[in-house]
PDB file of N, CA and C in Angstrom:
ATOM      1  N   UNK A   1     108.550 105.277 103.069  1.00  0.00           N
ATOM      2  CA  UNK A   1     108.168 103.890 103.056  1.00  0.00           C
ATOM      3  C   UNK A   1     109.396 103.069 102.679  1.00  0.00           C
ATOM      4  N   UNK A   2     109.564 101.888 103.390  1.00  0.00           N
ATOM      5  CA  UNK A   2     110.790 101.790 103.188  1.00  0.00           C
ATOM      6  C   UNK A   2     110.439 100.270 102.162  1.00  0.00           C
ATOM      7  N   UNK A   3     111.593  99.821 101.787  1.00  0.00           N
ATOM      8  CA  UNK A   3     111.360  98.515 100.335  1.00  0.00           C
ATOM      9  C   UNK A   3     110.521  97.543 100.916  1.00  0.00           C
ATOM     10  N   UNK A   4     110.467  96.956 102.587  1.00  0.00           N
ATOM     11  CA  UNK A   4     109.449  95.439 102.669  1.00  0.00           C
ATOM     12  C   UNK A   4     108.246  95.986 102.734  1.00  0.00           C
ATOM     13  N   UNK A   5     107.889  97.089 103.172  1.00  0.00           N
ATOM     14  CA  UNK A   5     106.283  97.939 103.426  1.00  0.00           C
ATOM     15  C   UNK A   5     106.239  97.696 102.158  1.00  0.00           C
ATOM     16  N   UNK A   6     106.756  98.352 100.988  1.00  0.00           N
ATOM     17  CA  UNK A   6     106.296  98.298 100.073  1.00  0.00           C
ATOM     18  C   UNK A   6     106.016  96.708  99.197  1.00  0.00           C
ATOM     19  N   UNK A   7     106.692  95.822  99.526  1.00  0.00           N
ATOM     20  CA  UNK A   7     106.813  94.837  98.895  1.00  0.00           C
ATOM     21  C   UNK A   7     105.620  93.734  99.341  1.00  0.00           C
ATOM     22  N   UNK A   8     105.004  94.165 100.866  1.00  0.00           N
ATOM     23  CA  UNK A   8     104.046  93.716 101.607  1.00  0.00           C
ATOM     24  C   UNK A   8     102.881  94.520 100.733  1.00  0.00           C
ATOM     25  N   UNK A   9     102.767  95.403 100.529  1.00  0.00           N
ATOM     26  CA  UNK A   9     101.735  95.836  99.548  1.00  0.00           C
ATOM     27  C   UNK A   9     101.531  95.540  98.566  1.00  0.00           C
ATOM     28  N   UNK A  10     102.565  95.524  97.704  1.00  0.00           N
ATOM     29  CA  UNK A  10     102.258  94.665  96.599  1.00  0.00           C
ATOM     30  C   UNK A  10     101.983  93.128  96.145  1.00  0.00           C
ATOM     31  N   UNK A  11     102.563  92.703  97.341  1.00  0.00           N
ATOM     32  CA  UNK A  11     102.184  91.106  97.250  1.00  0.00           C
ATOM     33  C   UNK A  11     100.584  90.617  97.750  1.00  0.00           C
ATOM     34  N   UNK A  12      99.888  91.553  98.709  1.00  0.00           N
ATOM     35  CA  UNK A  12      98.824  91.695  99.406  1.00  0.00           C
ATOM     36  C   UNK A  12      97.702  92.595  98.585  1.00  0.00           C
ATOM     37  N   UNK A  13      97.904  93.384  97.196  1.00  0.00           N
ATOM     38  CA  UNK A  13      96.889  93.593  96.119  1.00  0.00           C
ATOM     39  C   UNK A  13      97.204  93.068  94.971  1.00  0.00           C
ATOM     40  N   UNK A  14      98.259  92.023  94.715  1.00  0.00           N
ATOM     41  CA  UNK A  14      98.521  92.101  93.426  1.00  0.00           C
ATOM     42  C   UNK A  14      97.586  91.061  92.984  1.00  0.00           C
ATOM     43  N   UNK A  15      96.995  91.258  91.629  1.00  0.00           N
ATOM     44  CA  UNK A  15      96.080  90.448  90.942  1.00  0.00           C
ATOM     45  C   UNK A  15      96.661  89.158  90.674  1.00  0.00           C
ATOM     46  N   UNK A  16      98.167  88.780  90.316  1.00  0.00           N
ATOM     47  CA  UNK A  16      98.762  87.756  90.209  1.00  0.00           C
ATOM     48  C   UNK A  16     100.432  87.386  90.298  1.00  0.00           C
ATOM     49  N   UNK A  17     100.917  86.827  89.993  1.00  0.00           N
ATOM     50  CA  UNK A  17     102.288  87.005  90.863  1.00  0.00           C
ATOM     51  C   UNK A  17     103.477  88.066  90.161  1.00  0.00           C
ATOM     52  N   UNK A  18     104.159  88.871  90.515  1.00  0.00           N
ATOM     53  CA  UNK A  18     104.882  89.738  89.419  1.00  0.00           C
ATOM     54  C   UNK A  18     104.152  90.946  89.416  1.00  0.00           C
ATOM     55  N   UNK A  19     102.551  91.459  89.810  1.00  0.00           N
ATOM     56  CA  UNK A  19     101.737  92.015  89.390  1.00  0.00           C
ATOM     57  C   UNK A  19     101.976  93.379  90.056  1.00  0.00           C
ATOM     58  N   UNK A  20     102.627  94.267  89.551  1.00  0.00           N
ATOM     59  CA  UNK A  20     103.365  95.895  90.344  1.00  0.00           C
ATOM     60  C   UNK A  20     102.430  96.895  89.577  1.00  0.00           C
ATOM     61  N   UNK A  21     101.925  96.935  88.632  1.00  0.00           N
ATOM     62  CA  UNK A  21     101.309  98.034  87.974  1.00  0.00           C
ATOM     63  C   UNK A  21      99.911  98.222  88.024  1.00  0.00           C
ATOM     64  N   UNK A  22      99.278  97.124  88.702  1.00  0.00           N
ATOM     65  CA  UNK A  22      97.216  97.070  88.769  1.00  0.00           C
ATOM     66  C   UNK A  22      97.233  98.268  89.088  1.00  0.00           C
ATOM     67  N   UNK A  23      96.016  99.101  88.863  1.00  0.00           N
ATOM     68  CA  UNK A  23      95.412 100.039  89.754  1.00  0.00           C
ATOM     69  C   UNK A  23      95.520 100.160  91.286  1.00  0.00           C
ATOM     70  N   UNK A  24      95.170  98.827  91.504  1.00  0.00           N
ATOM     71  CA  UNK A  24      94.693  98.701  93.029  1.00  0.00           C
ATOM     72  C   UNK A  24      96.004  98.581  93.941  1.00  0.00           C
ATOM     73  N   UNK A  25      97.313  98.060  93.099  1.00  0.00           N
ATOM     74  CA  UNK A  25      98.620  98.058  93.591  1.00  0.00           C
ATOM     75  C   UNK A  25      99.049 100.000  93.583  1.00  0.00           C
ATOM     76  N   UNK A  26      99.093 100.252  92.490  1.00  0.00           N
ATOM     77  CA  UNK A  26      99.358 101.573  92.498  1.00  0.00           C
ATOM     78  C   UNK A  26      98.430 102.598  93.646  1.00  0.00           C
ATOM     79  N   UNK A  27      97.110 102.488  93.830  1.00  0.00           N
ATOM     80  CA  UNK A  27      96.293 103.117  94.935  1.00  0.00           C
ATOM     81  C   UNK A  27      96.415 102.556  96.022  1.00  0.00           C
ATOM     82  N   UNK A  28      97.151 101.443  96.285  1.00  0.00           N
ATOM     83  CA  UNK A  28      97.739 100.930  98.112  1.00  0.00           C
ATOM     84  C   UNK A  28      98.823 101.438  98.076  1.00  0.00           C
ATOM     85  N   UNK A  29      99.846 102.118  97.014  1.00  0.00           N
ATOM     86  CA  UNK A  29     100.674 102.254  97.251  1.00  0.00           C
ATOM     87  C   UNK A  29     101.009 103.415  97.897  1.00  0.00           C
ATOM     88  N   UNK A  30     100.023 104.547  96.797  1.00  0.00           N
ATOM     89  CA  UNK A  30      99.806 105.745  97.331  1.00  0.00           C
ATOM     90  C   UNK A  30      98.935 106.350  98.427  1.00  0.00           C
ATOM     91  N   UNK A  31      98.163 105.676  98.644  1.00  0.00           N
ATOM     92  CA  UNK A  31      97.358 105.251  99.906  1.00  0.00           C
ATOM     93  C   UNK A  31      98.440 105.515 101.506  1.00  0.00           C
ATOM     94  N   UNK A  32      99.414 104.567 101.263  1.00  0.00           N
ATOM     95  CA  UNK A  32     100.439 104.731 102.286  1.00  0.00           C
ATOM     96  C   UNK A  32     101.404 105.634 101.993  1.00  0.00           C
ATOM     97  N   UNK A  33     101.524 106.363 101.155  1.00  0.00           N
ATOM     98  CA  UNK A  33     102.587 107.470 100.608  1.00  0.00           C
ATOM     99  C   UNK A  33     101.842 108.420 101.293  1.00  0.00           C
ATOM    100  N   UNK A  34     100.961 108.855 101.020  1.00  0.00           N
ATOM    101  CA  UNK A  34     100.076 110.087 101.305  1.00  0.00           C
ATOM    102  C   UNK A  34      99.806 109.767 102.868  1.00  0.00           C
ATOM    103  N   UNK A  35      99.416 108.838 103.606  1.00  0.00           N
ATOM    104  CA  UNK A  35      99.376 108.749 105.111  1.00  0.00           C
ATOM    105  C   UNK A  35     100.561 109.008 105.584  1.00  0.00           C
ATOM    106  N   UNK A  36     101.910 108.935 105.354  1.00  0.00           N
ATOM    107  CA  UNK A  36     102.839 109.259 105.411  1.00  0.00           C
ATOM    108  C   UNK A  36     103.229 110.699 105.692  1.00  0.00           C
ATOM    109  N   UNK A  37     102.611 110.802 104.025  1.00  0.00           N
ATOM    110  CA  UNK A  37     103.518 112.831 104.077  1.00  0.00           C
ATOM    111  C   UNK A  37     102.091 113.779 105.128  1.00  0.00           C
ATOM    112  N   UNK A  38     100.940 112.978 104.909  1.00  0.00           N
ATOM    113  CA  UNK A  38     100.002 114.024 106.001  1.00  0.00           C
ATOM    114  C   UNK A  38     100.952 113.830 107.659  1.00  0.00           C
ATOM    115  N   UNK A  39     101.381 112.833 107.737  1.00  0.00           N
ATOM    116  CA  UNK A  39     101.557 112.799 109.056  1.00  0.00           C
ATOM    117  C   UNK A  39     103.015 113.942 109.255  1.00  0.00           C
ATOM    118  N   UNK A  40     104.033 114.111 108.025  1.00  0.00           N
ATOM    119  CA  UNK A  40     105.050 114.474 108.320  1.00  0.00           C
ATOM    120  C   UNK A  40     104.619 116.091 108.268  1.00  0.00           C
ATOM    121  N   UNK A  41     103.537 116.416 107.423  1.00  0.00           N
ATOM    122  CA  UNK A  41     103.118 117.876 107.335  1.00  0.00           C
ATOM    123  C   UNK A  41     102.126 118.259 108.639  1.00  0.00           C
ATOM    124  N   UNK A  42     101.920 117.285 109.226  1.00  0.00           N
ATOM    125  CA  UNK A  42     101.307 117.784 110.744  1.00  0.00           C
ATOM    126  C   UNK A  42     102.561 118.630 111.636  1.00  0.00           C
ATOM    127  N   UNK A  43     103.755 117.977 111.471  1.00  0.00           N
ATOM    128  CA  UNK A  43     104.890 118.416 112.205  1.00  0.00           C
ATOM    129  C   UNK A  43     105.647 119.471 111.560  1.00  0.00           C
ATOM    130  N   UNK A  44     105.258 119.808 109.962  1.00  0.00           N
ATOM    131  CA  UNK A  44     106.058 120.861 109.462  1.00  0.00           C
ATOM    132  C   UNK A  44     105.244 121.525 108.714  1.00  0.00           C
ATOM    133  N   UNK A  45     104.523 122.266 109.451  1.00  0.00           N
ATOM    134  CA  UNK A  45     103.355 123.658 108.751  1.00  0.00           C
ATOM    135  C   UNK A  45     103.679 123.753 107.153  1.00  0.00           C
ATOM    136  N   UNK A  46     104.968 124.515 107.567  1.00  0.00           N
ATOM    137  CA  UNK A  46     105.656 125.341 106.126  1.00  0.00           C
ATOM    138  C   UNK A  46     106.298 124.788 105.233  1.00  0.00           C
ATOM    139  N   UNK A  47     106.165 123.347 104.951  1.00  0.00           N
ATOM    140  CA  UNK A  47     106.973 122.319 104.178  1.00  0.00           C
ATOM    141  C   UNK A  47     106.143 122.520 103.075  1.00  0.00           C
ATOM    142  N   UNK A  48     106.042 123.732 102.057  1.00  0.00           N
ATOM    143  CA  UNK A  48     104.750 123.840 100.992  1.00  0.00           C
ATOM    144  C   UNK A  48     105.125 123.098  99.826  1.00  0.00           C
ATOM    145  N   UNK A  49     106.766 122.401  99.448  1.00  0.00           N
ATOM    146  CA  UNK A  49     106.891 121.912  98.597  1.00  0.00           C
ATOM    147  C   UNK A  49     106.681 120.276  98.813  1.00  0.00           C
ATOM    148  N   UNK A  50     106.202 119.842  99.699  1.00  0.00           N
ATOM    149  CA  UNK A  50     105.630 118.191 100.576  1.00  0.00           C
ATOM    150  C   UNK A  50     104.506 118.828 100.132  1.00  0.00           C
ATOM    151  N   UNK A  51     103.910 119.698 100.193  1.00  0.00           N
ATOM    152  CA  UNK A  51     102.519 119.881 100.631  1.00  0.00           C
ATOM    153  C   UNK A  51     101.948 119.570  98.780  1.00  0.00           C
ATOM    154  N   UNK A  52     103.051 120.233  97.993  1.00  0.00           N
ATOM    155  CA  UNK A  52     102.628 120.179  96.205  1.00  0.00           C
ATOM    156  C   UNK A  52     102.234 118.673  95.708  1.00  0.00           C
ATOM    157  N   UNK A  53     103.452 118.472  96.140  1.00  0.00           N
ATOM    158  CA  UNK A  53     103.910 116.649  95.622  1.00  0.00           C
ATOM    159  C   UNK A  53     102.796 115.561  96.557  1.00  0.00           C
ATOM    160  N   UNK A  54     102.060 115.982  97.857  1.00  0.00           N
ATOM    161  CA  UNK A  54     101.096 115.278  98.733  1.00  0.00           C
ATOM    162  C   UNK A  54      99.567 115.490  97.309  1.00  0.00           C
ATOM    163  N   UNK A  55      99.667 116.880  97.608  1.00  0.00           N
ATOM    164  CA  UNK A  55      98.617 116.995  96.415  1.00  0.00           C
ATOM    165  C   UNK A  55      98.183 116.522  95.281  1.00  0.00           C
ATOM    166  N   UNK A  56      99.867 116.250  94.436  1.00  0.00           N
ATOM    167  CA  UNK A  56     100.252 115.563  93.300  1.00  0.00           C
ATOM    168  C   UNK A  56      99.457 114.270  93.478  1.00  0.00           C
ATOM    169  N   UNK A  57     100.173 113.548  94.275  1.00  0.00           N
ATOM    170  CA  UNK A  57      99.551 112.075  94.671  1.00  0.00           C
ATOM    171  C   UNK A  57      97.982 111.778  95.070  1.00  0.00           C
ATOM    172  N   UNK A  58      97.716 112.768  95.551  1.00  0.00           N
ATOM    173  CA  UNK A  58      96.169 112.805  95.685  1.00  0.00           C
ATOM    174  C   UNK A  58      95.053 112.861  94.449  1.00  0.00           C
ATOM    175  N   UNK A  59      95.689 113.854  93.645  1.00  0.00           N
ATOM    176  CA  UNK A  59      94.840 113.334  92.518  1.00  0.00           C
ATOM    177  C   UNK A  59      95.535 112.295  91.427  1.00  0.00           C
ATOM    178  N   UNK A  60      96.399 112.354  91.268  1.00  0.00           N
ATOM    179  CA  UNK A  60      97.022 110.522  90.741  1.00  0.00           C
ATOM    180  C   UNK A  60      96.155 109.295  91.630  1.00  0.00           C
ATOM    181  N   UNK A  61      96.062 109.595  92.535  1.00  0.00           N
ATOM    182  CA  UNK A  61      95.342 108.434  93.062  1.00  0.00           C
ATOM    183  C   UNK A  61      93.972 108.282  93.008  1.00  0.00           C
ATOM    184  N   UNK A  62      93.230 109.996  92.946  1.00  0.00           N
ATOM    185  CA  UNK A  62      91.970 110.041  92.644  1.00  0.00           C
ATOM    186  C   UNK A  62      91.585 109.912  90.962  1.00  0.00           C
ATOM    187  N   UNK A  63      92.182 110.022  90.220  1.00  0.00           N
ATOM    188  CA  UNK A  63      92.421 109.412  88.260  1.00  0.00           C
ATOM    189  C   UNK A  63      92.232 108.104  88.385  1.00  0.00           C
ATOM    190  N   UNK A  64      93.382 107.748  89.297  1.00  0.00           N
ATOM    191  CA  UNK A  64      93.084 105.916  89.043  1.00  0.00           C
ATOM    192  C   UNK A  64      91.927 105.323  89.808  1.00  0.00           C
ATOM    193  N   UNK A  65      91.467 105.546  90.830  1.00  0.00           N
ATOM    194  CA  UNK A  65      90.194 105.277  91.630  1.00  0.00           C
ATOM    195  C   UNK A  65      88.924 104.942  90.695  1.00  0.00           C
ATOM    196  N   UNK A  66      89.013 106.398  89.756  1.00  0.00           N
ATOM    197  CA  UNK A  66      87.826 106.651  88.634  1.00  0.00           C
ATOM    198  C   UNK A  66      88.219 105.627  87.548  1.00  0.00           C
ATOM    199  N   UNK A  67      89.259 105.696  87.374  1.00  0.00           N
ATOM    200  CA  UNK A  67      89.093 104.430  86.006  1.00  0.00           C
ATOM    201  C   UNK A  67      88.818 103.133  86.621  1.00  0.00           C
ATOM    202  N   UNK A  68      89.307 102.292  88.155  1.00  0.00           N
ATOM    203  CA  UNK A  68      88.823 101.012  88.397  1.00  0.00           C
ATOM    204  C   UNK A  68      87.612 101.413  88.380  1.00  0.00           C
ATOM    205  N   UNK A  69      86.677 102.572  89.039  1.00  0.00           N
ATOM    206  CA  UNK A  69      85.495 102.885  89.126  1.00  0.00           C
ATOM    207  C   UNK A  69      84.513 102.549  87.532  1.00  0.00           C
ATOM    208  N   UNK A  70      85.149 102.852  86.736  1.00  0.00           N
ATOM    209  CA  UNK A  70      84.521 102.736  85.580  1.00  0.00           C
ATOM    210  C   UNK A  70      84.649 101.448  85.150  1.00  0.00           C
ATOM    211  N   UNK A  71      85.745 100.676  85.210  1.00  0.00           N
ATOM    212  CA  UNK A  71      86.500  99.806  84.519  1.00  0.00           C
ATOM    213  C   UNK A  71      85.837  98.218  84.664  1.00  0.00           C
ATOM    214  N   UNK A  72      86.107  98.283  86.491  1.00  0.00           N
ATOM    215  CA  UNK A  72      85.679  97.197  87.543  1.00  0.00           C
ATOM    216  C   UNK A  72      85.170  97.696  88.961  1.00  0.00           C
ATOM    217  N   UNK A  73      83.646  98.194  88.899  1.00  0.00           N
ATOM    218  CA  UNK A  73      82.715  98.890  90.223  1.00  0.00           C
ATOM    219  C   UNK A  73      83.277  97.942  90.884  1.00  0.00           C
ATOM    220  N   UNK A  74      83.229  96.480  91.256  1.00  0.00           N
ATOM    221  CA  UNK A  74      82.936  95.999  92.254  1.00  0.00           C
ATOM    222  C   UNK A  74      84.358  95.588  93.044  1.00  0.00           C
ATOM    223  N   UNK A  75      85.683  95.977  91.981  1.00  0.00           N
ATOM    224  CA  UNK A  75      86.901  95.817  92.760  1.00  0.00           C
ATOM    225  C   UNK A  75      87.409  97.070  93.385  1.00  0.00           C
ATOM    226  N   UNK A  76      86.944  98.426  92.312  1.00  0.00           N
ATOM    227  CA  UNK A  76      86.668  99.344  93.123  1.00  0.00           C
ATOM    228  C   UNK A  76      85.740  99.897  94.272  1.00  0.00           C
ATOM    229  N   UNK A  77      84.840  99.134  94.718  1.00  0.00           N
ATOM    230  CA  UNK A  77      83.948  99.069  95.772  1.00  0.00           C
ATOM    231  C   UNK A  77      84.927  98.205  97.154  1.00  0.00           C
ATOM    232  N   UNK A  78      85.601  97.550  96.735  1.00  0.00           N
ATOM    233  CA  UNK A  78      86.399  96.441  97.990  1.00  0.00           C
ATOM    234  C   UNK A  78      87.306  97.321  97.951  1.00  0.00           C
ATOM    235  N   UNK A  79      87.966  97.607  97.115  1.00  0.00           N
ATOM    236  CA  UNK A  79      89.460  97.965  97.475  1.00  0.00           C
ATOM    237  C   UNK A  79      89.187  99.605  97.802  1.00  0.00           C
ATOM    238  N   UNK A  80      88.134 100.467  98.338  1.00  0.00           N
ATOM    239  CA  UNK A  80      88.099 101.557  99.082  1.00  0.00           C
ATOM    240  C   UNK A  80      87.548 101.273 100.361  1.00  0.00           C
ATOM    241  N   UNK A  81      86.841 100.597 100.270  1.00  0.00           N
ATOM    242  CA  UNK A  81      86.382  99.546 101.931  1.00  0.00           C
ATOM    243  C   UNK A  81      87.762  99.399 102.500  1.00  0.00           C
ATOM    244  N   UNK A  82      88.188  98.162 101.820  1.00  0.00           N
ATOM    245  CA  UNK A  82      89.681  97.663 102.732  1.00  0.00           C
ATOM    246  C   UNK A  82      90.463  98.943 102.806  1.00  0.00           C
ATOM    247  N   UNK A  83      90.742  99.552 102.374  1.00  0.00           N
ATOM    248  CA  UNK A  83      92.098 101.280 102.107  1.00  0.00           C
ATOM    249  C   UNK A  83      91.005 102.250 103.267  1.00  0.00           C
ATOM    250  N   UNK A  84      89.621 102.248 103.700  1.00  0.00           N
ATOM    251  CA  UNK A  84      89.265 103.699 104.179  1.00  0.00           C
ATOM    252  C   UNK A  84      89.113 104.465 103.272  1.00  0.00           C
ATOM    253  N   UNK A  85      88.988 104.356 101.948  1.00  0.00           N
ATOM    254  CA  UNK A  85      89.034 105.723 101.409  1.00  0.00           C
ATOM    255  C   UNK A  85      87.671 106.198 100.709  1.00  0.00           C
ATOM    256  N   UNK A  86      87.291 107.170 101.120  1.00  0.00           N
ATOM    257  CA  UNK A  86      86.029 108.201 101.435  1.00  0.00           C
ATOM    258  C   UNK A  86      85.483 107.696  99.931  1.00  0.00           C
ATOM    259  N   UNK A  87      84.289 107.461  99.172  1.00  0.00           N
ATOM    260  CA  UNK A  87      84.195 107.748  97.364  1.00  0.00           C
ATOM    261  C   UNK A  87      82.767 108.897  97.759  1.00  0.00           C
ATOM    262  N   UNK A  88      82.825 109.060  96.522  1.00  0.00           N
ATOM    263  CA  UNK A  88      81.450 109.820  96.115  1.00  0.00           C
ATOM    264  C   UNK A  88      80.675 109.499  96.085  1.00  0.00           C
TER     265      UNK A  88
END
């Protein structure tokens, strides 16, 4: 991901201006990290150390999901709508 992708993400969840650390900034972020490395591990079977660090991020992102989940249901209810991402 290169610095404006990222900077387009953060300006497009951030709760207010400056705002890099929300939940919902950190889970768009990784959101597109992880669409990323699935796509690069489609092309490289045996890349098992992508495959650790994809994993890594998957549950870092599934930790923080559960705390907006607990924290704030209903921003965690939008912000898996808008992202696609599957909940329980």
């Amino acid at each position: 991901m290169d610095k404006a992708a990222k900077t387009a993400i953060v300006t497009k969840y951030a709760r207010q201006e400056g705002d890099t650390g929300s939940p919902e900034v950190q889970v768009a972020i990784l959101t597109q990290r992880i669409s990323e490395l699935t796509e690069h591990l489609r092309n490289n079977k045996k890349d098992h150390s992508t495959r650790r660090g994809l994993l890594a991020m998957v549950s870092r992102r599934k930790k923080l999901l559960a705390y907006l989940a607990r924290t704030d249901h209903d921003r965690y209810l939008s912000l898996t709508d808008e992202l696609a991402i599957r909940r329980k």
